[in-house]
PDB file of N, CA and C in Angstrom:
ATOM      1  N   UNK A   1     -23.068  94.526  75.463  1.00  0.00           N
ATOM      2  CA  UNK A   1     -22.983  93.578  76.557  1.00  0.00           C
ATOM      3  C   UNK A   1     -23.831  94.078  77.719  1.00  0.00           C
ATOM      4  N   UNK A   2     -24.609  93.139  78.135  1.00  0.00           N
ATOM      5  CA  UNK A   2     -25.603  93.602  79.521  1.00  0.00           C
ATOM      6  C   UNK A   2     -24.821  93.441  80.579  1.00  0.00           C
ATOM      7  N   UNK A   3     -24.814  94.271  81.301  1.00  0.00           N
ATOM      8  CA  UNK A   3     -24.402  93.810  82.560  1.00  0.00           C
ATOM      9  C   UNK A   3     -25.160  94.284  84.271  1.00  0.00           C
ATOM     10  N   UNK A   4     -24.938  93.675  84.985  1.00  0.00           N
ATOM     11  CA  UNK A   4     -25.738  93.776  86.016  1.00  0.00           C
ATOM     12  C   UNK A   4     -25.624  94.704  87.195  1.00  0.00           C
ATOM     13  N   UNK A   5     -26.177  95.719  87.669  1.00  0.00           N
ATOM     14  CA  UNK A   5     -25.514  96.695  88.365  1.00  0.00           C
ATOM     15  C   UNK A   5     -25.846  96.115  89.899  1.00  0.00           C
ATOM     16  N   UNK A   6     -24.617  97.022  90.577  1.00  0.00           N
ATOM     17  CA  UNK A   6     -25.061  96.403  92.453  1.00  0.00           C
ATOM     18  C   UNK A   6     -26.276  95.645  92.945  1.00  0.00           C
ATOM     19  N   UNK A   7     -27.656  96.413  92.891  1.00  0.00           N
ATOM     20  CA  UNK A   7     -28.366  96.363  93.490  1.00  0.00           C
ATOM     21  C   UNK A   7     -28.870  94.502  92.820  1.00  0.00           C
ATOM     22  N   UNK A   8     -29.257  94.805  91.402  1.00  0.00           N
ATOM     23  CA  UNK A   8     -29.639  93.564  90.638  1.00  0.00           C
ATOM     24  C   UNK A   8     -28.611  92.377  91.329  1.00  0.00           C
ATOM     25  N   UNK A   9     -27.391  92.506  91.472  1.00  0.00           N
ATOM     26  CA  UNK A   9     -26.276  91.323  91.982  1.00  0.00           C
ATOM     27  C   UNK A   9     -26.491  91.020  93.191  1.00  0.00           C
ATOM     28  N   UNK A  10     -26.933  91.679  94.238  1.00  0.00           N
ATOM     29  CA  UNK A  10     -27.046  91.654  95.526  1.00  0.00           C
ATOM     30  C   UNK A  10     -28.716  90.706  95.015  1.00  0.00           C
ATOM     31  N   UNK A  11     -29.203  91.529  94.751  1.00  0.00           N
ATOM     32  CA  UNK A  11     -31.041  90.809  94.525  1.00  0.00           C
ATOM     33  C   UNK A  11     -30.558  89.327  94.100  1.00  0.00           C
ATOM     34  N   UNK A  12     -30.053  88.790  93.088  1.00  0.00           N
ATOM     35  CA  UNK A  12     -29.842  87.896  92.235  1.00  0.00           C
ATOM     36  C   UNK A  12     -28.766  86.964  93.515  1.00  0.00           C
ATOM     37  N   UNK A  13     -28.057  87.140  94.581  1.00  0.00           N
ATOM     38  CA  UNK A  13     -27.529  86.894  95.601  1.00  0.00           C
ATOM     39  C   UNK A  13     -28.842  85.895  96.361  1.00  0.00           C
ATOM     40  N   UNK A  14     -29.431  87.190  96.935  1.00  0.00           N
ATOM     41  CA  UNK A  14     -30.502  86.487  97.886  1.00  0.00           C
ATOM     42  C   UNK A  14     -31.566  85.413  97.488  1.00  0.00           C
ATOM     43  N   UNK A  15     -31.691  85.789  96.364  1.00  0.00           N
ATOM     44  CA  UNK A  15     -32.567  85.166  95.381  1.00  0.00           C
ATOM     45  C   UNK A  15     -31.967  83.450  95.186  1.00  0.00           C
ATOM     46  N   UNK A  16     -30.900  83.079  95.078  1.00  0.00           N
ATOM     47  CA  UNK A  16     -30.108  82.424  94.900  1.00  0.00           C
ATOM     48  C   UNK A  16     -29.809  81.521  96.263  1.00  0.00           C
ATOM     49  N   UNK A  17     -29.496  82.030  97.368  1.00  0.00           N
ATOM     50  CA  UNK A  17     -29.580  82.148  98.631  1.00  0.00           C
ATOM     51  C   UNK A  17     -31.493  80.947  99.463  1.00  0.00           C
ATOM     52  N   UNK A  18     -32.161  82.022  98.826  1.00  0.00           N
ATOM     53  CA  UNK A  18     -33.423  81.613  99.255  1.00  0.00           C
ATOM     54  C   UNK A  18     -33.672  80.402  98.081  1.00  0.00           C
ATOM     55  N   UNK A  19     -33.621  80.523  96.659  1.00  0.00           N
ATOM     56  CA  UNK A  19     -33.995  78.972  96.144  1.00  0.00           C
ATOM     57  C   UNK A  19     -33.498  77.643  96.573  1.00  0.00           C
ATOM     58  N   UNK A  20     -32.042  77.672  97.051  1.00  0.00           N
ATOM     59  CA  UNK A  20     -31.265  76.869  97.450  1.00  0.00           C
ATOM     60  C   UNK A  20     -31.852  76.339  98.634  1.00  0.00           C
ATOM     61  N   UNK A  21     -32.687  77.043  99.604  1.00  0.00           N
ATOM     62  CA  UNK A  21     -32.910  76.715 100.628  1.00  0.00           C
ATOM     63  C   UNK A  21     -34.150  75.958 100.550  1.00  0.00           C
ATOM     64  N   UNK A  22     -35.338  76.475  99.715  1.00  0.00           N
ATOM     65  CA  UNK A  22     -36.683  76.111  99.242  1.00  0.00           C
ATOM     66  C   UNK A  22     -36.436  75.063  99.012  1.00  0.00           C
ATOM     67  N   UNK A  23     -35.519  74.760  97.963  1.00  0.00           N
ATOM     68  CA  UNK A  23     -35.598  73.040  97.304  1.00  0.00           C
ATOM     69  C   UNK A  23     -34.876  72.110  97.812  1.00  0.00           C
ATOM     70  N   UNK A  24     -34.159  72.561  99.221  1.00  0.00           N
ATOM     71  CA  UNK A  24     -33.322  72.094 100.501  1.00  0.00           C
ATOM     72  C   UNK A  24     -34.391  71.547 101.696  1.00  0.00           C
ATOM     73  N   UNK A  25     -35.150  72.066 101.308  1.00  0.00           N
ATOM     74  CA  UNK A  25     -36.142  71.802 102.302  1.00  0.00           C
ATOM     75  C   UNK A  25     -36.563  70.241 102.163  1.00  0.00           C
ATOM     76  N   UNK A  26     -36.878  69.856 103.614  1.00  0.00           N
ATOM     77  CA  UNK A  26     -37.391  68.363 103.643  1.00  0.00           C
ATOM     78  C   UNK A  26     -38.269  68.023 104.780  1.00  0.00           C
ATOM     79  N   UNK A  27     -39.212  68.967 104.807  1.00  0.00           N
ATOM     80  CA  UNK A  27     -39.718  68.692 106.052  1.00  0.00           C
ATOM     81  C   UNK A  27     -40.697  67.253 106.457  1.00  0.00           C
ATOM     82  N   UNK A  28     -41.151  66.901 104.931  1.00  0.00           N
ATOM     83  CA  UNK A  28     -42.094  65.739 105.290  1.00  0.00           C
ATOM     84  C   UNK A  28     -41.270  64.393 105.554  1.00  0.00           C
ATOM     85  N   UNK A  29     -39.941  64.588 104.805  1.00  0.00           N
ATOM     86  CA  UNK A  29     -38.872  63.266 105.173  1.00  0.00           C
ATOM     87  C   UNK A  29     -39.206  62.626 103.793  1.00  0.00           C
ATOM     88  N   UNK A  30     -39.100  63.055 102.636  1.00  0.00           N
ATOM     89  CA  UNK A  30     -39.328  62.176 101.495  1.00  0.00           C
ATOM     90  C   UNK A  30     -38.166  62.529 100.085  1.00  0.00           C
ATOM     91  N   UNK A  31     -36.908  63.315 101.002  1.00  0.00           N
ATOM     92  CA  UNK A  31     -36.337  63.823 100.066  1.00  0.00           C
ATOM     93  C   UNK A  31     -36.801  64.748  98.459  1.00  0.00           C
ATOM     94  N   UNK A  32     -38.187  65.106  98.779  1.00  0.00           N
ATOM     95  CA  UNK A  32     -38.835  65.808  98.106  1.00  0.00           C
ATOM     96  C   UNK A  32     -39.004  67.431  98.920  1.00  0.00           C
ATOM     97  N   UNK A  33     -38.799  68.503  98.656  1.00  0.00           N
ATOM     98  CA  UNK A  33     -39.637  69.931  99.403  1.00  0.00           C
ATOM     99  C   UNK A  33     -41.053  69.314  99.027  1.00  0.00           C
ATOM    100  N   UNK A  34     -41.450  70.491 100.564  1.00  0.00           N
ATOM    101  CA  UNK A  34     -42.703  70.317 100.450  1.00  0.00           C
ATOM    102  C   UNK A  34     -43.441  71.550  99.626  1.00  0.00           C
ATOM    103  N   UNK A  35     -44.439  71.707  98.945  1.00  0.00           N
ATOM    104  CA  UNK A  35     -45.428  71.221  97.784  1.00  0.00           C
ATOM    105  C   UNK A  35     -45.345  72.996  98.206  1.00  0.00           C
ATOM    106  N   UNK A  36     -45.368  73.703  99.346  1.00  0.00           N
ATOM    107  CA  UNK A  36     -45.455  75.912  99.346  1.00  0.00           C
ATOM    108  C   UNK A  36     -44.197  75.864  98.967  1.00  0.00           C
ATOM    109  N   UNK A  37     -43.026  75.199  99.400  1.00  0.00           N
ATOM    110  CA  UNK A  37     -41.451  75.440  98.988  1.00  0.00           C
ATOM    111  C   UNK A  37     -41.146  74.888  97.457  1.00  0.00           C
ATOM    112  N   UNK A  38     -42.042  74.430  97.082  1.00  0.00           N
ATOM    113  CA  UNK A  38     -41.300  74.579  95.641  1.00  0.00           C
ATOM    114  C   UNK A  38     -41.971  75.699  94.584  1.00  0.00           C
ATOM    115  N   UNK A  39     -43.385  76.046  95.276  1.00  0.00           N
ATOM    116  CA  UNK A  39     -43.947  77.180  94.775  1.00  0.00           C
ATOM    117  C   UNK A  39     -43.396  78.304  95.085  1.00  0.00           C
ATOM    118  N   UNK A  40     -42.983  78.741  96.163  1.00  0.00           N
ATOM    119  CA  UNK A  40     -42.194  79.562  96.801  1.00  0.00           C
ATOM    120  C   UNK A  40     -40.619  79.681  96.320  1.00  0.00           C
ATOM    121  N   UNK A  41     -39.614  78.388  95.819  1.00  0.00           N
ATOM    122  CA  UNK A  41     -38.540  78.163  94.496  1.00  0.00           C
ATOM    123  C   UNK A  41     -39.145  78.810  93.225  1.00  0.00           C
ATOM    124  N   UNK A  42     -39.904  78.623  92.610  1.00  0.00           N
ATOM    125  CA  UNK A  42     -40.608  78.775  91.456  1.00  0.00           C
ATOM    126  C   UNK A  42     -40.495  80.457  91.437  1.00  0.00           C
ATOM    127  N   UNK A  43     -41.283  80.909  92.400  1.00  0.00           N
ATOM    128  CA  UNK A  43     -41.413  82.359  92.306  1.00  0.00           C
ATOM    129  C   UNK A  43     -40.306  82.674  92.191  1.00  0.00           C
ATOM    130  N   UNK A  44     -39.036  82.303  93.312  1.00  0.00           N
ATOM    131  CA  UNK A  44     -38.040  82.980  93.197  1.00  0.00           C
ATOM    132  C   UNK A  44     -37.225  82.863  91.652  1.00  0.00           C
ATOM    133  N   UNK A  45     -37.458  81.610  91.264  1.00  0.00           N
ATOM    134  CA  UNK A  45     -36.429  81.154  89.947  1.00  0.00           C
ATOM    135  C   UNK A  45     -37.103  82.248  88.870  1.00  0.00           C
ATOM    136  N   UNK A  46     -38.246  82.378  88.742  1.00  0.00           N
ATOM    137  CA  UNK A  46     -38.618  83.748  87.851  1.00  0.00           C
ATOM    138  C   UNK A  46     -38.221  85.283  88.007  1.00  0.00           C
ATOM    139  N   UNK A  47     -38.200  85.359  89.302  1.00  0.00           N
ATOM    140  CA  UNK A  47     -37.670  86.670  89.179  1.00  0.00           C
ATOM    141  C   UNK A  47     -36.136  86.735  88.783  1.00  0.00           C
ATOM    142  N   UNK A  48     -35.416  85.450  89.405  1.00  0.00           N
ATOM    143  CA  UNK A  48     -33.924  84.856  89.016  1.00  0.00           C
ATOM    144  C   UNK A  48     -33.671  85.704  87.778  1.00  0.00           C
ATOM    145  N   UNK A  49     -34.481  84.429  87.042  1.00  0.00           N
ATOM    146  CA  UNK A  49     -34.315  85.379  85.608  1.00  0.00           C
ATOM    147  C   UNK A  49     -35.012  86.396  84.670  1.00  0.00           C
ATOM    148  N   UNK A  50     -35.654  86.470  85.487  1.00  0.00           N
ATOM    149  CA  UNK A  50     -36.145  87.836  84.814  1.00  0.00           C
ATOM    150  C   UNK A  50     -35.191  88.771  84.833  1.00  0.00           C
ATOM    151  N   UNK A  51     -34.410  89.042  86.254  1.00  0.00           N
ATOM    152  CA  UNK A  51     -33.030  90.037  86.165  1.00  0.00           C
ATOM    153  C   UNK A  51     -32.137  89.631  84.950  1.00  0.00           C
ATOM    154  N   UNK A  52     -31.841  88.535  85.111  1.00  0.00           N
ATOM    155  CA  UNK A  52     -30.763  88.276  83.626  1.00  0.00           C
ATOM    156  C   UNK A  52     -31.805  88.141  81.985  1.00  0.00           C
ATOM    157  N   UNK A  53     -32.708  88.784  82.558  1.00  0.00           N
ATOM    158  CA  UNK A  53     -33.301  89.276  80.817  1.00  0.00           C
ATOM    159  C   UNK A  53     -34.629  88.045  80.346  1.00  0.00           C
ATOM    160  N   UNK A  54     -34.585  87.773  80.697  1.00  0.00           N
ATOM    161  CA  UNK A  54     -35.897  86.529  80.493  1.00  0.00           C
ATOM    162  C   UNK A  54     -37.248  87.266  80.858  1.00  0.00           C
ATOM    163  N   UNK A  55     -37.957  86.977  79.718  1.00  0.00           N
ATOM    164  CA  UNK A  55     -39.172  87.620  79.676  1.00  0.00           C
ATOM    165  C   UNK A  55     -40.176  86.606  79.913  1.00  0.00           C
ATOM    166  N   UNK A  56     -41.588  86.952  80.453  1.00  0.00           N
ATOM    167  CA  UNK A  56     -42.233  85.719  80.837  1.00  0.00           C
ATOM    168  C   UNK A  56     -44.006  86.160  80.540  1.00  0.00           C
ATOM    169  N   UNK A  57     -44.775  85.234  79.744  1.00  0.00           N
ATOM    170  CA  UNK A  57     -46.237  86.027  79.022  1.00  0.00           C
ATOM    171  C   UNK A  57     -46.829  85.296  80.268  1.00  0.00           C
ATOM    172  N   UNK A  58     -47.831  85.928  80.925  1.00  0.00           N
ATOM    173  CA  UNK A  58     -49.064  85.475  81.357  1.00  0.00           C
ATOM    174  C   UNK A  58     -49.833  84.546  80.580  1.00  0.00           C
ATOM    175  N   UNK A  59     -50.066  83.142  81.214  1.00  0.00           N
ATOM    176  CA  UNK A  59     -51.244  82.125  80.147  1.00  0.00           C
ATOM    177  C   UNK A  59     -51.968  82.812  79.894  1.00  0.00           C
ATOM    178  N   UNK A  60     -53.058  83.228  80.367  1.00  0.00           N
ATOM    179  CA  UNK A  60     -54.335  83.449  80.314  1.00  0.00           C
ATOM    180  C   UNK A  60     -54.257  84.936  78.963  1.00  0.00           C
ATOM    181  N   UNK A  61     -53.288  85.496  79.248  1.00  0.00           N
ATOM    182  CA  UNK A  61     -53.049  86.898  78.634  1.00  0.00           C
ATOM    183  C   UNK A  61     -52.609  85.647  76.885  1.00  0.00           C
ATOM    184  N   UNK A  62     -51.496  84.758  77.107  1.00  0.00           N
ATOM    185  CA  UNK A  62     -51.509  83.919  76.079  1.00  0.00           C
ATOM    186  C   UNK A  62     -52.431  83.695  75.068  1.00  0.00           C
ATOM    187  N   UNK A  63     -53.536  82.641  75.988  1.00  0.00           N
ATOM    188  CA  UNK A  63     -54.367  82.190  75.473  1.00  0.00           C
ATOM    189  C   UNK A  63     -55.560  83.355  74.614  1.00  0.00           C
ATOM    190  N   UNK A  64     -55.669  84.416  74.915  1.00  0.00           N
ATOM    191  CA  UNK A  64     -56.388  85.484  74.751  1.00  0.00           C
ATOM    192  C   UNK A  64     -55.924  85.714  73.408  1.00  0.00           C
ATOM    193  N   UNK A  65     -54.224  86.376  73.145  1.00  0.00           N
ATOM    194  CA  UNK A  65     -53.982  86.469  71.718  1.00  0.00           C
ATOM    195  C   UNK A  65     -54.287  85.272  70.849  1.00  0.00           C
ATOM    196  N   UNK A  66     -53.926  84.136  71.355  1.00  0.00           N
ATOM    197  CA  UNK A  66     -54.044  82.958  70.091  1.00  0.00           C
ATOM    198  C   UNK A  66     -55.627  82.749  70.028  1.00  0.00           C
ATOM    199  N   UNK A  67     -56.055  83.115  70.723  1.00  0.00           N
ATOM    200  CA  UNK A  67     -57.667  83.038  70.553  1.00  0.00           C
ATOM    201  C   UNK A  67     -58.071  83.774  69.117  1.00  0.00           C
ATOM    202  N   UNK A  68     -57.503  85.164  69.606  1.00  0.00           N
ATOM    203  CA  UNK A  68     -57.822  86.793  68.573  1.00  0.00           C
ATOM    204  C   UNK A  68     -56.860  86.440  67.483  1.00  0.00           C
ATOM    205  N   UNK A  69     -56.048  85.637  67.330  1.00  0.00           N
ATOM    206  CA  UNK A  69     -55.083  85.115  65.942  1.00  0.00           C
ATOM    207  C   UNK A  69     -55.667  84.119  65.208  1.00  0.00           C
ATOM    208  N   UNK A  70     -56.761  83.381  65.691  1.00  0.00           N
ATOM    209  CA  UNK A  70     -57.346  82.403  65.240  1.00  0.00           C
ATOM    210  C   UNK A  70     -58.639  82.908  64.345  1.00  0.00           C
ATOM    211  N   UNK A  71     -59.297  84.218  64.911  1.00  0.00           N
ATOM    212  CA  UNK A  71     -60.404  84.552  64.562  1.00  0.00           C
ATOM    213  C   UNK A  71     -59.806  85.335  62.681  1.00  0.00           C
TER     214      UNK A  71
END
């Protein structure tokens, strides 16, 4: 069983904390965040889970192997 020590829970806190707020955001008035705050959500939702174990490939690093798998 994984489990999450202080520091990761506290991180995974703020983290949590700050997405809520990003996609809370409404500054243009369209019930949409605006267009840095959901990039700025995004970042945070990856590191989100990356703490709870989610692994994540670079495209470009992607595209590179299936390139060299093809040959």
């Amino acid at each position: 069983m994984n489990t999450l020590n202080k520091k990761e829970i506290k991180r995974l806190v703020k983290l949590g904390r700050a997405i809520a707020m990003d996609l809370g955001c409404d500054g243009n008035d369209t019930a949409l965040p605006c267009r840095s705050c959901r990039f700025e959500a995004i970042k945070n939702m990856k590191e989100y889970l990356e703490i709870n174990g989610y692994r994540f490939m670079d495209f470009e690093r992607y595209e590179t192997l299936m390139a060299e798998e093809v040959k």
